[in-house]
Protein backbone atom coordinates (compact mmCIF):
# COMPACT_ATOMS: atom_id res chain seq x y z
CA UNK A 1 84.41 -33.22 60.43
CA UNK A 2 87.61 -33.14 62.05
CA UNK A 3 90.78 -35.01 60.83
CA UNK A 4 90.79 -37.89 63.50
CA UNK A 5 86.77 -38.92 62.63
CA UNK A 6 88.02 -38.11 58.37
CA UNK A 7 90.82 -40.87 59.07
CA UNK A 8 88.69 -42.89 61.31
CA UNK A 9 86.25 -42.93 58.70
CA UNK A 10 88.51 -43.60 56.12
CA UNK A 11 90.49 -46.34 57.99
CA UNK A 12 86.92 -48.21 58.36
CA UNK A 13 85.87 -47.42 54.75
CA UNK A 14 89.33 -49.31 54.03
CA UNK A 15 88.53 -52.14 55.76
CA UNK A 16 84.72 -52.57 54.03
CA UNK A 17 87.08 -52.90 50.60
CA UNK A 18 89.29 -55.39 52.28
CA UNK A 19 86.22 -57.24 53.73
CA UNK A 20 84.92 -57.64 50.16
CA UNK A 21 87.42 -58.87 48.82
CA UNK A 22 86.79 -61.98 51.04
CA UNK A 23 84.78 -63.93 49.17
CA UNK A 24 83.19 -67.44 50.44
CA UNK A 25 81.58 -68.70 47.63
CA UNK A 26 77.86 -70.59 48.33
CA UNK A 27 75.85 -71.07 46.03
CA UNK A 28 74.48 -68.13 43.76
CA UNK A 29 76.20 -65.81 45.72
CA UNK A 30 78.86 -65.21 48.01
CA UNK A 31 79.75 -64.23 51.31
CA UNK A 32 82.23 -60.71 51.41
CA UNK A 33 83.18 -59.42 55.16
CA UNK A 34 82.19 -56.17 53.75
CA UNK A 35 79.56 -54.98 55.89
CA UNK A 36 81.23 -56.08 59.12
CA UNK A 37 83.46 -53.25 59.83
CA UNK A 38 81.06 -50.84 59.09
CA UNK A 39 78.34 -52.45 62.07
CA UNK A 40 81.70 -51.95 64.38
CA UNK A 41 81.99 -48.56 63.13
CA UNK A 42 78.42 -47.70 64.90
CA UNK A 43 81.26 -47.59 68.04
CA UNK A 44 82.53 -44.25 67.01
CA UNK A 45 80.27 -42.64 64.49
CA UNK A 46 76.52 -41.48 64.00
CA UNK A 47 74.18 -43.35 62.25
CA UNK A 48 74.06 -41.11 59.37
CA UNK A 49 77.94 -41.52 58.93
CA UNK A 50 78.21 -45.43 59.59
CA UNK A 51 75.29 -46.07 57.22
CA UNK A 52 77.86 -43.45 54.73
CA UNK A 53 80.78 -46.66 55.30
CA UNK A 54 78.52 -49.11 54.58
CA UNK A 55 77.50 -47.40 51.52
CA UNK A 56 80.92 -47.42 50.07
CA UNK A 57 81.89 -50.76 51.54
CA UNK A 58 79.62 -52.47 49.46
CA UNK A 59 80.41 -50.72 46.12
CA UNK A 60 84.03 -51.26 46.85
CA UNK A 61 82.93 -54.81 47.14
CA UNK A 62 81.17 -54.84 43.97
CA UNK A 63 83.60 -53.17 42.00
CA UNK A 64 86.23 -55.93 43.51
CA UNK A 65 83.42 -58.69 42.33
CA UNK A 66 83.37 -57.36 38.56
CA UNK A 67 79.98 -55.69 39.41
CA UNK A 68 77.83 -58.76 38.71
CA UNK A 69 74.47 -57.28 39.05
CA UNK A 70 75.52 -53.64 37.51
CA UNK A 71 73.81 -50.86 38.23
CA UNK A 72 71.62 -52.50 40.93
CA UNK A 73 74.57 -52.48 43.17
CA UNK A 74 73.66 -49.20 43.52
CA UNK A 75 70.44 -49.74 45.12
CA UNK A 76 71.76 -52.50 46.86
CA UNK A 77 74.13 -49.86 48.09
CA UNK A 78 71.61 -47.45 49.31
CA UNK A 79 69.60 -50.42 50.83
CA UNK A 80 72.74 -51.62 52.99
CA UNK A 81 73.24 -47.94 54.25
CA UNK A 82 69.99 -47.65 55.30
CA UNK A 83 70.52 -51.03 56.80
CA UNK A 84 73.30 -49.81 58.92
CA UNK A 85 72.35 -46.59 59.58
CA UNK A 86 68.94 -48.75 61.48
CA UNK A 87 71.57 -51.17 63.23
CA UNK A 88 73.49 -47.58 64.60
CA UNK A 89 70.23 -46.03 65.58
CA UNK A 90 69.43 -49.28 67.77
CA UNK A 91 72.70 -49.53 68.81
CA UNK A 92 72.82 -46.00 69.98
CA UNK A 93 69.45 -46.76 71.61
CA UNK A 94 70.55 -49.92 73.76
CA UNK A 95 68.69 -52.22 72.12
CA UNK A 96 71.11 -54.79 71.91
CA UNK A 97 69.90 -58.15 70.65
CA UNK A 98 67.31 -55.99 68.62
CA UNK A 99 69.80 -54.48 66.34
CA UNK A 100 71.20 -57.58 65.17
CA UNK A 101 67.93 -59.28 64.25
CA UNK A 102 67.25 -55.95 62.72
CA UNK A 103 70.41 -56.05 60.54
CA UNK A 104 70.13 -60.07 59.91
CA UNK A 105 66.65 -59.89 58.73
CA UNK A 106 67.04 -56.61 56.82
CA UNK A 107 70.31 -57.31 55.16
CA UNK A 108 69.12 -61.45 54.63
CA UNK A 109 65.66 -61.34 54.03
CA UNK A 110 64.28 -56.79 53.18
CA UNK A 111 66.76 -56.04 50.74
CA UNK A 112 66.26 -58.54 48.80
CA UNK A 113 62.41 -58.00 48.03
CA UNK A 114 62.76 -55.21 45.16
CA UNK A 115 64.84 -58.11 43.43
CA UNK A 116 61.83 -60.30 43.31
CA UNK A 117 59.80 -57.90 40.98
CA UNK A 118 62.95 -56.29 39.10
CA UNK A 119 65.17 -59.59 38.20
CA UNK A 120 62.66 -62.75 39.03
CA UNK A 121 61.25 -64.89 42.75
CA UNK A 122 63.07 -67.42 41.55
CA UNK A 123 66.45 -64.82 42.03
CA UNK A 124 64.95 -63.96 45.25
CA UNK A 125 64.65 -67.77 46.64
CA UNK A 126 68.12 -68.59 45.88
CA UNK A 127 69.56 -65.61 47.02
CA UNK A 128 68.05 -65.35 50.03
CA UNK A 129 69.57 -68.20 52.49
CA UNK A 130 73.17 -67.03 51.18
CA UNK A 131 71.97 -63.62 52.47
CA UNK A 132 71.31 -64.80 55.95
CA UNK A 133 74.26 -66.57 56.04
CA UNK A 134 76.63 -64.05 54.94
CA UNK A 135 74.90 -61.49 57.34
CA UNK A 136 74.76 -63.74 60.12
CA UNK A 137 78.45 -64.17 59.31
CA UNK A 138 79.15 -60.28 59.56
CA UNK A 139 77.13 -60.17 62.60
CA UNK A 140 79.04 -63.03 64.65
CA UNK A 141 82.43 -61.53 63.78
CA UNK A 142 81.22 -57.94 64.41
CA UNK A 143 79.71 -58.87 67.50
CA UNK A 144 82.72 -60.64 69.13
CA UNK A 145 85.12 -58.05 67.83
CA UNK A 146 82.99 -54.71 69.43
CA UNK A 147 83.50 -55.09 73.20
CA UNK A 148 87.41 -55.74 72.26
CA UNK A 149 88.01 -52.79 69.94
CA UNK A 150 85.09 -50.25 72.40
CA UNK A 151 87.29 -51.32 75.26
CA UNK A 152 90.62 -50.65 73.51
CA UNK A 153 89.26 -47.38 72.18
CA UNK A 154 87.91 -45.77 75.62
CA UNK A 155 89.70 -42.79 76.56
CA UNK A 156 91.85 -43.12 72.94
CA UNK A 157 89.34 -41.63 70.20
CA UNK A 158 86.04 -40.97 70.84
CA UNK A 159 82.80 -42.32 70.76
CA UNK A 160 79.02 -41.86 68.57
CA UNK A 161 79.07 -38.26 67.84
């Protein structure tokens, strides 16, 4: 990795922690602008990488949140990587409006399904419209911000390698 993607990287990893320390309460949960940088970062990086952001973004997050859930932010970690990392892949495949019900419905509805058998379904009913929301949140603000930072960046870094 070369120094301008480490710092590029590093810049949007940055911005996940800032993100989640945003915190709209509703209801059981809350809604942290963590994930949205690391959807925008899908402009510059691979999926692999992007997913990587995400990854940290929400641990950052957590750790800022006092770690409510405790270790399971880790698989929530691995889940929202995985999320991304789908959301880059269709991104990077022009499937525009796909990746964002992709993202919505895996980061709102998918990720929350191991919680049903590990914590309780009554967990997983009242987290679940706060999950929507705050991914339909990081998806509206992700998707007007893109075409403004890809046509800022054209020509000045470079793009999905």
């Amino acid at each position: 990795m070369d120094t301008k993607k480490l710092v590029l990287a590093s810049l949007f990893t940055s911005l996940s922690a800032v993100g989640g320390m945003i915190k709209i309460p509703l209801g059981i949960a809350s809604i942290a602008l963590d994930t949205m940088p690391a959807l925008i970062a899908v402009l510059f990086f691979s999926a692999p990488l992007a997913g990587t952001i995400a990854i940290f973004g929400h641990l950052l997050s957590a750790l800022f949140g006092g770690m409510p859930l405790g270790p399971f932010h880790f698989l929530i970690a691995l889940e929202m990587g995985a999320i991304v990392w789908l959301f880059a892949k269709l991104h990077n495949g022009s499937k525009n409006w796909m990746k964002w019900v992709a993202f919505i419905l895996g980061n709102g509805v998918i990720a929350a399904v191991p919680f049903y058998f590990l914590l309780s379904s009554s967990f997983f009913y009242a987290t679940v419209p706060a999950l929507v929301i705050a991914a339909s949140v990081n998806s509206v603000l992700a998707a007007a911000a893109m075409p403004y930072i890809d046509k800022i960046a054209v020509g000045r870094l470079f793009h999905a390698s």
